[in-house]
Protein backbone atom coordinates (compact mmCIF):
# COMPACT_ATOMS: atom_id res chain seq x y z
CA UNK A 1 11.01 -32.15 -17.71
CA UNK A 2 10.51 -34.31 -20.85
CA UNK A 3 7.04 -34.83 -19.65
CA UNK A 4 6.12 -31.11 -19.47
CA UNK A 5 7.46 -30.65 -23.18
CA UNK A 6 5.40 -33.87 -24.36
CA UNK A 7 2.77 -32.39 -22.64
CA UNK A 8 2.78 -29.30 -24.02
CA UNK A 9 3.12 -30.20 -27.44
CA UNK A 10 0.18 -30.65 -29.27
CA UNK A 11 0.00 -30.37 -33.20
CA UNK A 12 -3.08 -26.94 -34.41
CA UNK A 13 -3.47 -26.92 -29.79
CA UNK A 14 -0.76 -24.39 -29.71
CA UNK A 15 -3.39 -21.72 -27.81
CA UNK A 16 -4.07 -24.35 -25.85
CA UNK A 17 -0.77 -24.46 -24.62
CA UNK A 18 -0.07 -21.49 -24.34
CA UNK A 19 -3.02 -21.05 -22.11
CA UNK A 20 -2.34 -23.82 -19.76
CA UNK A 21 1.38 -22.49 -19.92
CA UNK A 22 0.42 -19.12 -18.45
CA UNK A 23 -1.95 -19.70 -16.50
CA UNK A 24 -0.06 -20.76 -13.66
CA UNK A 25 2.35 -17.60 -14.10
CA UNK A 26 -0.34 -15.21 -13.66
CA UNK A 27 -1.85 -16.99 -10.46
CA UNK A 28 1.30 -16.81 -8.77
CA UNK A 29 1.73 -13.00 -10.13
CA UNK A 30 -1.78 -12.28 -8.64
CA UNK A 31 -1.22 -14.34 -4.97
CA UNK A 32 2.43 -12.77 -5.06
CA UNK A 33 2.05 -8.94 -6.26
CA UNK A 34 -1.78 -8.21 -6.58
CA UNK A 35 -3.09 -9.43 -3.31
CA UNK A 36 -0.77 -8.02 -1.34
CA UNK A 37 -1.13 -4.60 -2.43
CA UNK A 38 -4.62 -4.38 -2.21
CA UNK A 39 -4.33 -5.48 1.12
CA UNK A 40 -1.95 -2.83 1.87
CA UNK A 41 -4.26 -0.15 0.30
CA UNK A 42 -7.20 -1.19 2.28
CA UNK A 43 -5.76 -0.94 5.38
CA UNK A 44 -4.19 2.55 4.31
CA UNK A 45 -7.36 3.97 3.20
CA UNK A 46 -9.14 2.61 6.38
CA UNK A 47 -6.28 4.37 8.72
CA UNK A 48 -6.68 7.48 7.13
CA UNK A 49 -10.58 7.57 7.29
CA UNK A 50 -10.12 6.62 11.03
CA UNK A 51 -7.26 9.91 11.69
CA UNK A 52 -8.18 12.75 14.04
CA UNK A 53 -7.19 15.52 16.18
CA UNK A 54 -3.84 15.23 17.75
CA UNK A 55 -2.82 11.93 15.85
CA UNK A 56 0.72 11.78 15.01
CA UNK A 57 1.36 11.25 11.32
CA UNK A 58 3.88 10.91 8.49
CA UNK A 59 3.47 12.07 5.43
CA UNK A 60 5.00 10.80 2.25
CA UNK A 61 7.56 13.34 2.02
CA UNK A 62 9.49 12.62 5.62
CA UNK A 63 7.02 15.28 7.24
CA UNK A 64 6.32 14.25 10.92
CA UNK A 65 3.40 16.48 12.59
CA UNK A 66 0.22 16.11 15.03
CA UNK A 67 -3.50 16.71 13.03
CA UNK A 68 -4.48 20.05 14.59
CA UNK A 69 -7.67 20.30 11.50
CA UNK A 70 -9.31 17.88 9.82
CA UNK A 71 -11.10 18.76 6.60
CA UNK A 72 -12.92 17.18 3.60
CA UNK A 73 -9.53 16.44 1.48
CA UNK A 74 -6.40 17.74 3.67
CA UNK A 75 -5.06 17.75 7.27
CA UNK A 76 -3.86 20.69 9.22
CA UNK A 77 -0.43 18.94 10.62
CA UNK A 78 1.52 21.21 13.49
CA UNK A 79 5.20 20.39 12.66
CA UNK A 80 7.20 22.17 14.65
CA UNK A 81 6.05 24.87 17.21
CA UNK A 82 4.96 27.67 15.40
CA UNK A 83 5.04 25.55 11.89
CA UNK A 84 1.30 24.24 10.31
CA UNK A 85 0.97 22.60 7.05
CA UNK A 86 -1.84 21.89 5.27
CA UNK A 87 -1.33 18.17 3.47
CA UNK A 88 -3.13 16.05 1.31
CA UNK A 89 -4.79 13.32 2.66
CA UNK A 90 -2.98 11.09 0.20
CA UNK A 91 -0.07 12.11 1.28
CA UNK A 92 -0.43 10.30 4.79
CA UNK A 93 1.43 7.28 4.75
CA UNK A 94 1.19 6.08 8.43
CA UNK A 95 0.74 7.15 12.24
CA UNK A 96 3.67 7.67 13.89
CA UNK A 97 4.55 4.78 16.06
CA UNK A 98 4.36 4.61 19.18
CA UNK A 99 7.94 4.08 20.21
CA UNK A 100 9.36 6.73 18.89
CA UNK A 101 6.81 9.10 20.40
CA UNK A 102 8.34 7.65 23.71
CA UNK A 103 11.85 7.64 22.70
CA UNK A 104 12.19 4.31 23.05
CA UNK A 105 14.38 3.72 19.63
């Protein structure tokens, strides 16, 4: 630890120091916070470009439905019976798996 303090202090370097003191903060913030979430959004925006008819969704809001429309910025989502909903597109936030379509959970 004494060696990181020696190190670090340099007489006028201060911005120096402060540089090479940060630095490693803000890789770690990038590889630990950043990354991941624009991995996240790319696969998002790439399963909601590849959505169509009769694809079970969930919306942001809890709302579980089957795309009966598919239009320039919204879905047409059948939600019960007799119940359709037009949503957002950004309001998708998954398909619906597959094992609960089944039942199996």
């Amino acid at each position: 630890m004494n060696f990181l303090f020696l190190l670090f202090q340099v007489d006028g370097g201060g911005i120096l120091s402060t540089i090479l003191l940060f630095a490693p903060i803000a890789l770690i913030f990038y590889f630990l916070v950043l990354r991941p979430q624009q991995k996240q959004r790319k696969e998002l925006t790439a399963l909601i470009a590849e959505l169509k008819i009769n694809d079970e969704i969930v919306t942001n809001g809890g709302i579980i439905g089957r795309i009966k429309e598919v239009r320039d910025t919204s879905y047409i989502i059948q939600s019960a019976d007799k119940s359709f909903l037009e949503i957002a597109r950004t309001a998708v936030v998954g398909k619906r798996a597959e094992s609960i379509e089944k039942g199996k959970i």
